[in-house]
C-alpha atoms as a PDB file:
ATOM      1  CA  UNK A   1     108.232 -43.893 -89.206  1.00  0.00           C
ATOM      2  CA  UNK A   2     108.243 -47.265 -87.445  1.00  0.00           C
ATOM      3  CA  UNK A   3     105.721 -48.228 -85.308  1.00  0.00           C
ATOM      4  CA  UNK A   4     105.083 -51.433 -82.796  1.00  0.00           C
ATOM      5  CA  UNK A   5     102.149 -53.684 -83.224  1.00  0.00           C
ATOM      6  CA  UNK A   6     100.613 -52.173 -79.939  1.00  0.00           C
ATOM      7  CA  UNK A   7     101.313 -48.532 -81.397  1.00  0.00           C
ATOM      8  CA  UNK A   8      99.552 -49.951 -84.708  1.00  0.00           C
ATOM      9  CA  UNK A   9      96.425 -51.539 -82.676  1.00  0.00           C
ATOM     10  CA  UNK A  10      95.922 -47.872 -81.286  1.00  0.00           C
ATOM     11  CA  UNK A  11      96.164 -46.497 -84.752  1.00  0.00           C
ATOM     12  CA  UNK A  12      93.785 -48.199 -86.309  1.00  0.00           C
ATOM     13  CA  UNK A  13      91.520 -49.698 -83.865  1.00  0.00           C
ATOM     14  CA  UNK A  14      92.424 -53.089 -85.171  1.00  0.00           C
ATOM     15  CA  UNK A  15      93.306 -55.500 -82.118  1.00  0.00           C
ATOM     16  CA  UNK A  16      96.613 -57.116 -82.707  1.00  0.00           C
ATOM     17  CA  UNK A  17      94.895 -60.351 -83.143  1.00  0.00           C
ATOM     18  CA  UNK A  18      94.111 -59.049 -86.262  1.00  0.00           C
ATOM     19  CA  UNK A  19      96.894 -57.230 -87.343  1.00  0.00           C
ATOM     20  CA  UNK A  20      98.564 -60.821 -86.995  1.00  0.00           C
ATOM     21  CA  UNK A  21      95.801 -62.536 -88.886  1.00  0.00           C
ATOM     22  CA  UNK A  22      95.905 -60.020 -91.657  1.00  0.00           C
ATOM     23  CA  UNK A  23      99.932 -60.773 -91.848  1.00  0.00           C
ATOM     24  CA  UNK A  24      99.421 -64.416 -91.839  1.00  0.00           C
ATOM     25  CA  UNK A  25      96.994 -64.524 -94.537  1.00  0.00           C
ATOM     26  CA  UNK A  26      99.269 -61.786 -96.728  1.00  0.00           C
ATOM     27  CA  UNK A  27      97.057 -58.608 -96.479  1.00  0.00           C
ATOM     28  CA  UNK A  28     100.127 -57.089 -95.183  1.00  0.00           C
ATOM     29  CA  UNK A  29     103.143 -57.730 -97.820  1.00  0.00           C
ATOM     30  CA  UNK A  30     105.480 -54.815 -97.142  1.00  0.00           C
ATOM     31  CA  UNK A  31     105.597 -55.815 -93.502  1.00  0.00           C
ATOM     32  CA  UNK A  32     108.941 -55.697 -92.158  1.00  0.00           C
ATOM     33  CA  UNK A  33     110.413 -57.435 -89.169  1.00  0.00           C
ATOM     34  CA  UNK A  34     113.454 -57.307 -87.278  1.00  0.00           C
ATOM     35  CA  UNK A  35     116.254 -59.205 -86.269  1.00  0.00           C
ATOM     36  CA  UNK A  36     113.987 -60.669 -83.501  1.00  0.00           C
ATOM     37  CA  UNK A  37     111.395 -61.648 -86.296  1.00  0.00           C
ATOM     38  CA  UNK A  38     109.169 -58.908 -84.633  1.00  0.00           C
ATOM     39  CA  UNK A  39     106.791 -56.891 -86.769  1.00  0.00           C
ATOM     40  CA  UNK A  40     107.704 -53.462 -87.542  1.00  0.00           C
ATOM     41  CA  UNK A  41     104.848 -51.447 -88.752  1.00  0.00           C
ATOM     42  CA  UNK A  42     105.685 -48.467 -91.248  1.00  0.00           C
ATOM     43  CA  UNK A  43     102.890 -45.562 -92.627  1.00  0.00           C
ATOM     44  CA  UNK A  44     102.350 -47.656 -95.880  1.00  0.00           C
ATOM     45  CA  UNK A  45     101.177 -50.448 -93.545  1.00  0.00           C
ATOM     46  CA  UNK A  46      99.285 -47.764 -91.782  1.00  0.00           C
ATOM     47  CA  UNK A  47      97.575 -46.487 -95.480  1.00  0.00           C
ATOM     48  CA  UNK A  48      97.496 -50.324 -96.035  1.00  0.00           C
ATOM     49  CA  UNK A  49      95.062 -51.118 -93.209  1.00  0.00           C
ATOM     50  CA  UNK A  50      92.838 -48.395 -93.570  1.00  0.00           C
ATOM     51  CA  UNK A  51      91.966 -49.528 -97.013  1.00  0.00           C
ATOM     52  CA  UNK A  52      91.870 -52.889 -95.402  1.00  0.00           C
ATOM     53  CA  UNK A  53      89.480 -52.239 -92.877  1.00  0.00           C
ATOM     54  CA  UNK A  54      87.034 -50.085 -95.255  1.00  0.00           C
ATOM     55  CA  UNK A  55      86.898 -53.235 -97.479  1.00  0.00           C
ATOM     56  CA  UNK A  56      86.108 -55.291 -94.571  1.00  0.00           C
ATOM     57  CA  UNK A  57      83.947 -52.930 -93.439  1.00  0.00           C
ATOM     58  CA  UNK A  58      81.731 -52.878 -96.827  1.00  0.00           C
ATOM     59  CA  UNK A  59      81.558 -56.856 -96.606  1.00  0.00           C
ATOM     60  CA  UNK A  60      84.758 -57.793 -98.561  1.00  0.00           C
ATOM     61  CA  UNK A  61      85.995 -61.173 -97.695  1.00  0.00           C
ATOM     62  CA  UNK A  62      89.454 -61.459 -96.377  1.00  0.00           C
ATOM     63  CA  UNK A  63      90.205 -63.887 -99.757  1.00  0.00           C
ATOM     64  CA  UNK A  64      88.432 -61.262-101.625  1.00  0.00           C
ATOM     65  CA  UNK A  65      90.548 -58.166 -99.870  1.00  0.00           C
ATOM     66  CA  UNK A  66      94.159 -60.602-100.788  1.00  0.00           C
ATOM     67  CA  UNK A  67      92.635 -60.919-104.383  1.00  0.00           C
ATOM     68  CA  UNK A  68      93.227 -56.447-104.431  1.00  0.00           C
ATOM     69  CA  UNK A  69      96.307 -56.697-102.378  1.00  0.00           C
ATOM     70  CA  UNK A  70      97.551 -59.131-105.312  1.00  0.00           C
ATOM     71  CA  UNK A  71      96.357 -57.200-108.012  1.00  0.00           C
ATOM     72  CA  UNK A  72      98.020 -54.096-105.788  1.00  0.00           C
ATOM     73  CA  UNK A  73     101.236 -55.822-106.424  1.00  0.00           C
ATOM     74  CA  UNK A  74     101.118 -56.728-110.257  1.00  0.00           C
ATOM     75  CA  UNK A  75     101.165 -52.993-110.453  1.00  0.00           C
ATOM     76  CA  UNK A  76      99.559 -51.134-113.515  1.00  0.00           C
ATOM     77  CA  UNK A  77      98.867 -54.848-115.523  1.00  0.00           C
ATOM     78  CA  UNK A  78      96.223 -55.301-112.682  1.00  0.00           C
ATOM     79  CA  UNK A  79      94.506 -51.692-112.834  1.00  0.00           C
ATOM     80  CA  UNK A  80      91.477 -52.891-114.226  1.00  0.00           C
ATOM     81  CA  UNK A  81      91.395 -55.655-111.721  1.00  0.00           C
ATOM     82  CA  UNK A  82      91.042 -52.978-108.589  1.00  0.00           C
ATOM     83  CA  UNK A  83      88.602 -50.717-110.855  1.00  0.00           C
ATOM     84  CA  UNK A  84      86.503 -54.036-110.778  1.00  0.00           C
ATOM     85  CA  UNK A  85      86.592 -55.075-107.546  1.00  0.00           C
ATOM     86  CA  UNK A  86      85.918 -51.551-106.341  1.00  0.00           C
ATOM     87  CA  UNK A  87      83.167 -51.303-108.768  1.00  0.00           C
ATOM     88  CA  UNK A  88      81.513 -54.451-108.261  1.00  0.00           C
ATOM     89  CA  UNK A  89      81.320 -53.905-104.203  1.00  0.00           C
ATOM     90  CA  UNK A  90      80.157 -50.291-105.162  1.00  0.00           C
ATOM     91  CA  UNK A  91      76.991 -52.065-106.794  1.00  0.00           C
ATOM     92  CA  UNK A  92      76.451 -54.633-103.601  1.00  0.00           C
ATOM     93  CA  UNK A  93      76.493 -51.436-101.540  1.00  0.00           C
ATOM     94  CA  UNK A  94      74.210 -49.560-103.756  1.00  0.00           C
ATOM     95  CA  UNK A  95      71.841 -52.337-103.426  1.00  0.00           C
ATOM     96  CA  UNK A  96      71.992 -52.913 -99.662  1.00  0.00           C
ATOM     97  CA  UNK A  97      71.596 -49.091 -98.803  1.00  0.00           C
ATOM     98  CA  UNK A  98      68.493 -49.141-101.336  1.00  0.00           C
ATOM     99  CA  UNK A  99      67.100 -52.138 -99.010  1.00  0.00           C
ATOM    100  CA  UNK A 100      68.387 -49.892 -95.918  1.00  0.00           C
ATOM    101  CA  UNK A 101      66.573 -46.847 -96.677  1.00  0.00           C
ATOM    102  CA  UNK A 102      62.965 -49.137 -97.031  1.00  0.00           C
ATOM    103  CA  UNK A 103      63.683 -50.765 -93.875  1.00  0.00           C
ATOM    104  CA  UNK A 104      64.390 -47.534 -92.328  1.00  0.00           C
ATOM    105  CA  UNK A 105      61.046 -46.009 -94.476  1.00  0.00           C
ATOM    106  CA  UNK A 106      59.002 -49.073 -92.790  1.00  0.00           C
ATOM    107  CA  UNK A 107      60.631 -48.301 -89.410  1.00  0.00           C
ATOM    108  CA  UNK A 108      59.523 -44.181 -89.612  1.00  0.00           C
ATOM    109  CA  UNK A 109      56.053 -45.394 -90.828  1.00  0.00           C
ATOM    110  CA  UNK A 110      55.445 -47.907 -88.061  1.00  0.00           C
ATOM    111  CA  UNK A 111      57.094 -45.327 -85.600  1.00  0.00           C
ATOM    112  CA  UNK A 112      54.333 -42.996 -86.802  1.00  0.00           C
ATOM    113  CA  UNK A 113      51.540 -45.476 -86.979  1.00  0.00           C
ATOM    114  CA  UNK A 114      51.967 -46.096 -83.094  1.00  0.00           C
ATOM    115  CA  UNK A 115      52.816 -42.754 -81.789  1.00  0.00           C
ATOM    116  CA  UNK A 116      49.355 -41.487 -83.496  1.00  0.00           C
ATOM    117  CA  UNK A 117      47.653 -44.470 -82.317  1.00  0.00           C
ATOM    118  CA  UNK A 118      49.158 -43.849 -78.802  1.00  0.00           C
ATOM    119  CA  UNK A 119      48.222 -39.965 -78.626  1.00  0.00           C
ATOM    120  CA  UNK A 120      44.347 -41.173 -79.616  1.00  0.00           C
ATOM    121  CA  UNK A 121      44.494 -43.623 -77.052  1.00  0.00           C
ATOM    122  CA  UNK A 122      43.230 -46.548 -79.650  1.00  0.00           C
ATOM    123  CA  UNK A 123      44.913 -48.368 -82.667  1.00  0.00           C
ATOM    124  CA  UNK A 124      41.240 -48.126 -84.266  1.00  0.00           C
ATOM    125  CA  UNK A 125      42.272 -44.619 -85.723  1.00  0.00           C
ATOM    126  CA  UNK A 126      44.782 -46.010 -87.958  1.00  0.00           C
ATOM    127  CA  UNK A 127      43.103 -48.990 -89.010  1.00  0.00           C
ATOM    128  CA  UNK A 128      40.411 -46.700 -90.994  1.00  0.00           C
ATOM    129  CA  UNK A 129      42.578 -44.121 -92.013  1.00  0.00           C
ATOM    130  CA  UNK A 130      42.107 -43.608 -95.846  1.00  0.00           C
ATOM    131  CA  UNK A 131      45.307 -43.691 -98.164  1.00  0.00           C
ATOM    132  CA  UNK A 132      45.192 -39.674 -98.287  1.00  0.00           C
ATOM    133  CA  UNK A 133      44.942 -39.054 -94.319  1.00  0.00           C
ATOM    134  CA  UNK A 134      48.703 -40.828 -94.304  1.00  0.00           C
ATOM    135  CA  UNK A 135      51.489 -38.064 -94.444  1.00  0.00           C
ATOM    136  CA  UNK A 136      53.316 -38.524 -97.788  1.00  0.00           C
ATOM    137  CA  UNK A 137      56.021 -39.519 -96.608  1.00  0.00           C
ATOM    138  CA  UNK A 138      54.851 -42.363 -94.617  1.00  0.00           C
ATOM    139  CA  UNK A 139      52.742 -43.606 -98.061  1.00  0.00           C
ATOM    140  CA  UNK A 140      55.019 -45.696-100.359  1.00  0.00           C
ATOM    141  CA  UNK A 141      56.029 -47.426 -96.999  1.00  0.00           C
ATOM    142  CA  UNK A 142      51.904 -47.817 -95.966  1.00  0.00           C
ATOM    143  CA  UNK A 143      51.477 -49.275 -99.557  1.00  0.00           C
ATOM    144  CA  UNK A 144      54.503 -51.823 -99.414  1.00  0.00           C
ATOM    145  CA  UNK A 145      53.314 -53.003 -95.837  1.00  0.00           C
ATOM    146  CA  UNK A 146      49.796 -53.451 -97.306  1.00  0.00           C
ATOM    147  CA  UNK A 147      50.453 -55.388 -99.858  1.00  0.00           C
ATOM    148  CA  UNK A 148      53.053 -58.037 -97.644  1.00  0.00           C
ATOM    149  CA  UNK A 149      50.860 -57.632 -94.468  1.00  0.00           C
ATOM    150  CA  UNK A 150      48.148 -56.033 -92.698  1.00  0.00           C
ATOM    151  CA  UNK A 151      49.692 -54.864 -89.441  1.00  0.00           C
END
């Protein structure tokens, strides 16, 4: 099926801005057009965009993203290519939601911290809490605050 670059931008929640942008910088090499030199958007552009957007998405640079849409095009020579650049973002991701998940460990503690300093009425309560008083959950986050800060 064909489908206008309005029709796309509803798709795929790309404005058409964008969908121009990814044509101009060749994300987008089976794009059609017709005789008007209008785009005419088919379901392997549709396919095409999603992965698009999910490499954008997970931090992929658009020079990055035409580096896979190249490789995409060389056909099975450039296999290993994709497995790498899929790979390698798989390990940036792996790091970031490591750094996520003690942000969002800090984030529980201090949510904690305050709402049992609130209910006592006094932040004094937490400052001479010993290391076992501190739910276990809250302690590997306790002991990485204490050792960058004391508040």
């Amino acid at each position: 099926m064909n489908y206008s670059i309005k029709e796309m931008s509803k798709m795929t929640g790309l404005a058409p801005s964008a969908l121009r942008y990814y044509d101009k910088q060749g994300l987008l090499p089976t794009l059609k057009r017709d005789e008007n030199n209008v785009r005419i958007f088919s379901d392997d552009d549709v396919r095409g965009l999603r992965v698009i957007s999910c490499l954008k998405r997970s931090g992929l640079s658009i020079k990055d993203i035409k580096k896979f849409i190249d490789a995409v095009e060389q056909g099975d020579e450039a296999l290993d290519k994709r497995l790498e650049i899929f790979t390698n973002r798989r390990e940036i991701l792996k790091q970031e939601l490591e750094e996520l998940q003690e942000i969002s460990d800090m984030i529980e503690y201090k949510c904690w911290y305050y709402e049992t300093a609130c209910a006592a009425g006094t932040e004094d309560v937490m400052k001479n809490l010993k290391p076992s008083d501190v739910p276990e959950k809250f302690r590997k986050a306790r002991e990485r605050l204490l050792g960058q800060c004391s508040s």
